[in-house]
C-alpha atoms as a PDB file:
ATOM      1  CA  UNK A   1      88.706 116.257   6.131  1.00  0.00           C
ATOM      2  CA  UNK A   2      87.591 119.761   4.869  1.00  0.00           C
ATOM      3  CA  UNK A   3      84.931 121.001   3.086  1.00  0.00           C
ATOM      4  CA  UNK A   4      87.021 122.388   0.234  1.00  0.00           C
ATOM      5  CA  UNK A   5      88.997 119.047   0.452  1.00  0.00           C
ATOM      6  CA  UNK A   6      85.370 116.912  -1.025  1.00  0.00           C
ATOM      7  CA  UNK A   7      84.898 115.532  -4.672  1.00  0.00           C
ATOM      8  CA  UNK A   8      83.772 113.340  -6.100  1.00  0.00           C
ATOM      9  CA  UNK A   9      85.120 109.635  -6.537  1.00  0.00           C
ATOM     10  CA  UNK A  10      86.980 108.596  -9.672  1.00  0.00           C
ATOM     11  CA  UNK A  11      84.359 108.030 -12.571  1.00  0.00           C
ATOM     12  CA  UNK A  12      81.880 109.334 -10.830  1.00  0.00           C
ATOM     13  CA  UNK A  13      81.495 112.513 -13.071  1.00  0.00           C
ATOM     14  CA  UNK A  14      81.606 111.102 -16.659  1.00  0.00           C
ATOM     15  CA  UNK A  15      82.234 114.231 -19.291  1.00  0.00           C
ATOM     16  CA  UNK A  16      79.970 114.439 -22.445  1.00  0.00           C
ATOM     17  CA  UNK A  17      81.270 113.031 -25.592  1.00  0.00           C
ATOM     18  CA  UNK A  18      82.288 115.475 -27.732  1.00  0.00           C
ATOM     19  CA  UNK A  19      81.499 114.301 -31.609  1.00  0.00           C
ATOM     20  CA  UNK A  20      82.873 115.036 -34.885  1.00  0.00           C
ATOM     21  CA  UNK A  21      86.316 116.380 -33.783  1.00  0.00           C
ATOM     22  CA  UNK A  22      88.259 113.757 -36.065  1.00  0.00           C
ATOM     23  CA  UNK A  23      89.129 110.165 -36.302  1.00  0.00           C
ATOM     24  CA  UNK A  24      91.442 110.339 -33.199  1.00  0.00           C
ATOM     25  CA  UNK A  25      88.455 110.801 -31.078  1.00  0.00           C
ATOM     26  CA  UNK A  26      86.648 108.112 -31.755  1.00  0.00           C
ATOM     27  CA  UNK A  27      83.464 109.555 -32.207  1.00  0.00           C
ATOM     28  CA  UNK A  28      84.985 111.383 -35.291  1.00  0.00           C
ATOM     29  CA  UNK A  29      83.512 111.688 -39.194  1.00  0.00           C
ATOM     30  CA  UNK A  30      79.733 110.417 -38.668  1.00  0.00           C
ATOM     31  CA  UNK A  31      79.577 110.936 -35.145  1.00  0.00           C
ATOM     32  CA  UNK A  32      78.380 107.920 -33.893  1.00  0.00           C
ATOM     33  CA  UNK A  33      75.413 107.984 -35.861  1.00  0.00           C
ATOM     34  CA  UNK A  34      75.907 105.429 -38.986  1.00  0.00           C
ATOM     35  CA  UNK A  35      75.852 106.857 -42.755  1.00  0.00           C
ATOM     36  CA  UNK A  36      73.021 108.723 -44.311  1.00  0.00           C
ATOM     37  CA  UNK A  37      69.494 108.516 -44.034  1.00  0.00           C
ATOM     38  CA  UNK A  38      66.800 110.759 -41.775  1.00  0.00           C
ATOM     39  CA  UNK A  39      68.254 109.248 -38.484  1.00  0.00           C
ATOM     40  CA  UNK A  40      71.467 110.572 -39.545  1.00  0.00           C
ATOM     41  CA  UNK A  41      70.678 114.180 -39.689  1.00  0.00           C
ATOM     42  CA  UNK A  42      69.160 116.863 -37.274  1.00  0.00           C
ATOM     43  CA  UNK A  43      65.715 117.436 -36.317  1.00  0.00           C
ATOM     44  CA  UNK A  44      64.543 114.008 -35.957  1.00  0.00           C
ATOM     45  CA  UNK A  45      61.269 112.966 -34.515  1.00  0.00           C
ATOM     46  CA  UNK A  46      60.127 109.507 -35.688  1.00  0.00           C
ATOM     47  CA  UNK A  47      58.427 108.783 -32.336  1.00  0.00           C
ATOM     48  CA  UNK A  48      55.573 106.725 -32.388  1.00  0.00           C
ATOM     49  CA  UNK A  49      56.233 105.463 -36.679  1.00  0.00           C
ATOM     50  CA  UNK A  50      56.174 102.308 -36.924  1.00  0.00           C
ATOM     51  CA  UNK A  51      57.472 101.707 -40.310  1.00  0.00           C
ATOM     52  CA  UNK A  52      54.397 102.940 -42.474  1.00  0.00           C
ATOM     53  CA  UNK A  53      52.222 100.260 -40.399  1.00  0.00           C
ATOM     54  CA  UNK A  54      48.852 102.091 -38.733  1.00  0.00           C
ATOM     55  CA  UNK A  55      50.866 103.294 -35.082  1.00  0.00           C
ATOM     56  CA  UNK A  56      49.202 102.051 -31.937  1.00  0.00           C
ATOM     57  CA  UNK A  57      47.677 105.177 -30.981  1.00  0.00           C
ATOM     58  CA  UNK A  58      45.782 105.229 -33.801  1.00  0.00           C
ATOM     59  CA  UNK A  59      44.400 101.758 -33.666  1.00  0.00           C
ATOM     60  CA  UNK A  60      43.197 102.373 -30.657  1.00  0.00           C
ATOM     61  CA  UNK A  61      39.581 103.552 -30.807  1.00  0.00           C
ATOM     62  CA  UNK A  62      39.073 107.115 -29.186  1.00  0.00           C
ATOM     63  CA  UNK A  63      37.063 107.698 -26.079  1.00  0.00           C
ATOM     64  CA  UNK A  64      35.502 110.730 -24.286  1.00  0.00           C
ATOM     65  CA  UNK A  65      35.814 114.480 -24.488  1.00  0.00           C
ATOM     66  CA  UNK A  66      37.483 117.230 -23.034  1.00  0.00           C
ATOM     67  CA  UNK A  67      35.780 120.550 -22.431  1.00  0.00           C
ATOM     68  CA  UNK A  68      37.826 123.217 -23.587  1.00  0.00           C
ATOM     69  CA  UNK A  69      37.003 125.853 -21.346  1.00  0.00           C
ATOM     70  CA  UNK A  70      35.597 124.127 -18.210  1.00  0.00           C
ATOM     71  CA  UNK A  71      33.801 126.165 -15.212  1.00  0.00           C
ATOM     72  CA  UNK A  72      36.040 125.999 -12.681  1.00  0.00           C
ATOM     73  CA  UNK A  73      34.040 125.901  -9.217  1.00  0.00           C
ATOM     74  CA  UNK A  74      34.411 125.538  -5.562  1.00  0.00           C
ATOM     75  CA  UNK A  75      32.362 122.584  -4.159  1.00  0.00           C
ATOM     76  CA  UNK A  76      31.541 123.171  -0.615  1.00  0.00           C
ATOM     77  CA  UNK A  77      29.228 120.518   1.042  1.00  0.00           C
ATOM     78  CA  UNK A  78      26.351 121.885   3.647  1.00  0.00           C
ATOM     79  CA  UNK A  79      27.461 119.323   6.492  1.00  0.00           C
ATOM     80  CA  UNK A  80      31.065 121.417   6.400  1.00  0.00           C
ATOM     81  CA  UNK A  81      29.374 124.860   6.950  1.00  0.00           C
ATOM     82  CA  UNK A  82      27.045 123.559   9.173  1.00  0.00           C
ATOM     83  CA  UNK A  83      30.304 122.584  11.392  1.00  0.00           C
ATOM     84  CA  UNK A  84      31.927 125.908  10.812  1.00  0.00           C
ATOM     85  CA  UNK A  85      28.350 127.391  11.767  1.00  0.00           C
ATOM     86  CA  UNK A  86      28.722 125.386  15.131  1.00  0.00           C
ATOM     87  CA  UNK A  87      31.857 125.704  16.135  1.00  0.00           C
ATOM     88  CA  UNK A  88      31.471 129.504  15.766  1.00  0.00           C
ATOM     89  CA  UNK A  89      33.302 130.487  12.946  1.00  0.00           C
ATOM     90  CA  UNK A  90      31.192 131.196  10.329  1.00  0.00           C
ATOM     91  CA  UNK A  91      28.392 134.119  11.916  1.00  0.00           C
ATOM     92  CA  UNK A  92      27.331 135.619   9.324  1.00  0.00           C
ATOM     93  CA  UNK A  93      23.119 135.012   7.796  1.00  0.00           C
ATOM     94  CA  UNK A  94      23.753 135.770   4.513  1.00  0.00           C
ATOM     95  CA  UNK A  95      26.632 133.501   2.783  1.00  0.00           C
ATOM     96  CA  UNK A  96      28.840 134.075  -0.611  1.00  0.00           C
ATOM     97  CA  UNK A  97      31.832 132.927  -2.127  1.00  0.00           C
ATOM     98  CA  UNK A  98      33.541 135.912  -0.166  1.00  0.00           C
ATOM     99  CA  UNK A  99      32.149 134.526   3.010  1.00  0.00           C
ATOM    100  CA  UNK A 100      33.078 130.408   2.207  1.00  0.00           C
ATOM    101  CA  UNK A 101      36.874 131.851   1.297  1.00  0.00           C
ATOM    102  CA  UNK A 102      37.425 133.552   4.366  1.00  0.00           C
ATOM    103  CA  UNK A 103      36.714 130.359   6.532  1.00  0.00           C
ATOM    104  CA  UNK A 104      38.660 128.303   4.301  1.00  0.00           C
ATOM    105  CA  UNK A 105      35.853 126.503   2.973  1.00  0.00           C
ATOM    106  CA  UNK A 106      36.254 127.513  -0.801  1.00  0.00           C
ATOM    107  CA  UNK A 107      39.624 126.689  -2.085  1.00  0.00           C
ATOM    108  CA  UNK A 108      40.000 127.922  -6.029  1.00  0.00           C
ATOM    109  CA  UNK A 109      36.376 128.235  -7.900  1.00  0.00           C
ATOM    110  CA  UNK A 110      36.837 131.101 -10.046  1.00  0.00           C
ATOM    111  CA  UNK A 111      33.590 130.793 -11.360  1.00  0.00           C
ATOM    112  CA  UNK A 112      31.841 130.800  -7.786  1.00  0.00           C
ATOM    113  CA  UNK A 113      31.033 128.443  -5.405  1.00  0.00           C
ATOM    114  CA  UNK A 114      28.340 124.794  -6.120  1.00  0.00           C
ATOM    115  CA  UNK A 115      26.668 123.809  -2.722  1.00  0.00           C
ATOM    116  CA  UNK A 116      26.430 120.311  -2.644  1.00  0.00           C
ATOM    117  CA  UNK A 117      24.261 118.231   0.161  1.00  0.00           C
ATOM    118  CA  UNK A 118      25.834 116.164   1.725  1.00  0.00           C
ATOM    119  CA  UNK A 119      25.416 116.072   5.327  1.00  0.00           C
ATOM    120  CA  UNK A 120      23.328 117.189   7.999  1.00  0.00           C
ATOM    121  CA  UNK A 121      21.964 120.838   7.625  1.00  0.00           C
ATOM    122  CA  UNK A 122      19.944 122.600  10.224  1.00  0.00           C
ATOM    123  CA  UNK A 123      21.338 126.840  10.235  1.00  0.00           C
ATOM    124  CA  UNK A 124      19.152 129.011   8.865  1.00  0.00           C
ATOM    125  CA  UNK A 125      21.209 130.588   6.057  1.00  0.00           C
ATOM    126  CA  UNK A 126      20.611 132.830   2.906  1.00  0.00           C
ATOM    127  CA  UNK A 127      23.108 131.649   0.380  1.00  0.00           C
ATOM    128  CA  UNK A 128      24.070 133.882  -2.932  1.00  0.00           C
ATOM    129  CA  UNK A 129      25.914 131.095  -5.336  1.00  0.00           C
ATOM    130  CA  UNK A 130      26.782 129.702  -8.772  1.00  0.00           C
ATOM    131  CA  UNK A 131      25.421 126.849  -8.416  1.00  0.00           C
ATOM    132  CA  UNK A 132      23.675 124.118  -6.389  1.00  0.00           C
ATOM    133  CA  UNK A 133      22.359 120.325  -6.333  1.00  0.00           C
ATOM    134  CA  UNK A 134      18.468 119.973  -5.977  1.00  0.00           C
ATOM    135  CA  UNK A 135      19.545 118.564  -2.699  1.00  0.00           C
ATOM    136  CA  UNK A 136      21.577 121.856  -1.172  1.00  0.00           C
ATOM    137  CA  UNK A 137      18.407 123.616  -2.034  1.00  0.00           C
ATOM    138  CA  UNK A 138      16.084 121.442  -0.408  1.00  0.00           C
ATOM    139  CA  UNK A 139      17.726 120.906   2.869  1.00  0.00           C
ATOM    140  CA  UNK A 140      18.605 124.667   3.022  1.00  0.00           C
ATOM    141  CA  UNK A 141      15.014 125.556   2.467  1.00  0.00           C
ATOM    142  CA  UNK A 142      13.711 122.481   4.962  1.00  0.00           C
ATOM    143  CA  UNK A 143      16.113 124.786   7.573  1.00  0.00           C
ATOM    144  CA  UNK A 144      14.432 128.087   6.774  1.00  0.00           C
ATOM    145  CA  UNK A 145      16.665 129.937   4.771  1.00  0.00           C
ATOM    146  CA  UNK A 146      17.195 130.337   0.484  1.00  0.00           C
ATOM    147  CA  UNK A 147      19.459 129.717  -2.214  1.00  0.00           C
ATOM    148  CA  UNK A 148      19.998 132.345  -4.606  1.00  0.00           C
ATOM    149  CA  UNK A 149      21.929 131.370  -8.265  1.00  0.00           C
ATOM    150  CA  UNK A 150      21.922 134.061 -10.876  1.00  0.00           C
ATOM    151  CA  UNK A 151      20.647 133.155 -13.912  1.00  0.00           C
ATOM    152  CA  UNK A 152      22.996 133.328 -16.550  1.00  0.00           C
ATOM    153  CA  UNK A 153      22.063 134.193 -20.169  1.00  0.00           C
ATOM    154  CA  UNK A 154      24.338 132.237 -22.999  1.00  0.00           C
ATOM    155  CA  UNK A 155      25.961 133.739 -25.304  1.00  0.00           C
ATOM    156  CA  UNK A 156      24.460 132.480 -28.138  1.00  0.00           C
ATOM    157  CA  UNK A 157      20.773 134.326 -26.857  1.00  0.00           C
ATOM    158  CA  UNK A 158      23.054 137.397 -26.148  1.00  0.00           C
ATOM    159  CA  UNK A 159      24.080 137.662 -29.873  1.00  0.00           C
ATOM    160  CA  UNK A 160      20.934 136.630 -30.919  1.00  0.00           C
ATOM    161  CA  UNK A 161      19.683 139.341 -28.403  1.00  0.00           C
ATOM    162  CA  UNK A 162      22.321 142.054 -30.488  1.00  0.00           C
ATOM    163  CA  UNK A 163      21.512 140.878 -33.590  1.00  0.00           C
ATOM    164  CA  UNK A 164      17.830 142.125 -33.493  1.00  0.00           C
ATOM    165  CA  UNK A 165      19.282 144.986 -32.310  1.00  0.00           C
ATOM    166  CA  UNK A 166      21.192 145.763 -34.936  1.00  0.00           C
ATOM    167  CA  UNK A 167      18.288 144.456 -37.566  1.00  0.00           C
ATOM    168  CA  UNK A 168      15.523 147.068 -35.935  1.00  0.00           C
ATOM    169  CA  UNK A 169      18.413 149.887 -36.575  1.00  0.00           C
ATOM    170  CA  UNK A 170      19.181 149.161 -40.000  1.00  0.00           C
ATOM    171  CA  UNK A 171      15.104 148.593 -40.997  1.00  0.00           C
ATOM    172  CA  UNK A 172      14.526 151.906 -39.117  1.00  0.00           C
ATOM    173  CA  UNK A 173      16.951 154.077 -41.089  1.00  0.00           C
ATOM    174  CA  UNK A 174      15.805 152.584 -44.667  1.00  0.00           C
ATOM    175  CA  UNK A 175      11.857 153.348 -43.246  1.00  0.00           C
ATOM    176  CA  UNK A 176      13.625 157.215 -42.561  1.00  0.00           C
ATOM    177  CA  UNK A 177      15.006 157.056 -45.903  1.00  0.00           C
ATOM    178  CA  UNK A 178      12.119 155.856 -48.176  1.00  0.00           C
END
């Protein structure tokens, strides 16, 4: 046997039926699809209709929420640095995201990193993060070092901010004017 000697067995291949090309065919004049109506023609979806009666997914009674633009952060547990931190790896006081990527720690998290704490914790480390549990910060501060998360103003008190703004402006210039 050689390789340009294969194929496939009898049948095994079947070729696409090709519709509408007259009554010899078979498949000729309606095409196998019946006579008239919506099913009949192109550009049918009637998934889910269940003949005017309520469908199932809306009988069904709706449950939770989706966040449409979720943070997206790195979870990193202090009993997995504190490994990295004794094995050697990870020398460095003051910790990041930067720092928890480079040891493989923090897969992802483009919003930053969350400590969490779980596990043992005893390095004395100065962490700069997104986020972290009441937990991380405790056992991080019962070691000796800090946690550092950036307060982040919302945007609603940032318009709100710009908005006042723009209100001392405009009640300055009519003051100029009168």
């Amino acid at each position: 046997m050689k390789l340009n000697e294969i194929n496939d067995n009898d049948g095994a291949r079947k070729g696409r039926m090709r519709v509408g090309r007259g009554i010899g065919s078979g498949k000729g004049k309606t095409a196998g699809r019946g006579q008239k109506g919506a099913k009949a023609r192109s550009g049918v979806a009637i998934n889910g209709f269940e003949g005017g009666q309520m469908p199932l997914h809306m009988r069904l009674p709706k449950r939770g929420f989706n966040v449409p633009n979720p943070k997206d952060y790195a979870e990193v547990n202090l009993g997995a640095i504190q490994k990295l931190v004794d094995a050697g790896k990870l020398t460095a006081t003051e910790i990041d995201h930067e720092a928890l990527k480079a040891v493989g720690l923090a897969r992802g998290g483009k919003h930053g990193v969350r400590l969490l704490g779980k596990g043992e914790f005893s390095a004395k480390l100065i962490f700069t993060v997104a986020g972290a549990s009441k937990g991380a910060i405790e056992a991080v501060e019962k070691a000796g070092g800090s946690v550092t998360v950036p307060t982040i103003v919302p945007a609603s008190e940032k318009h709100a901010a710009k908005h006042r703004v723009k209100q001392k402006e405009i009640a300055a210039k009519k003051a100029g004017k009168a």
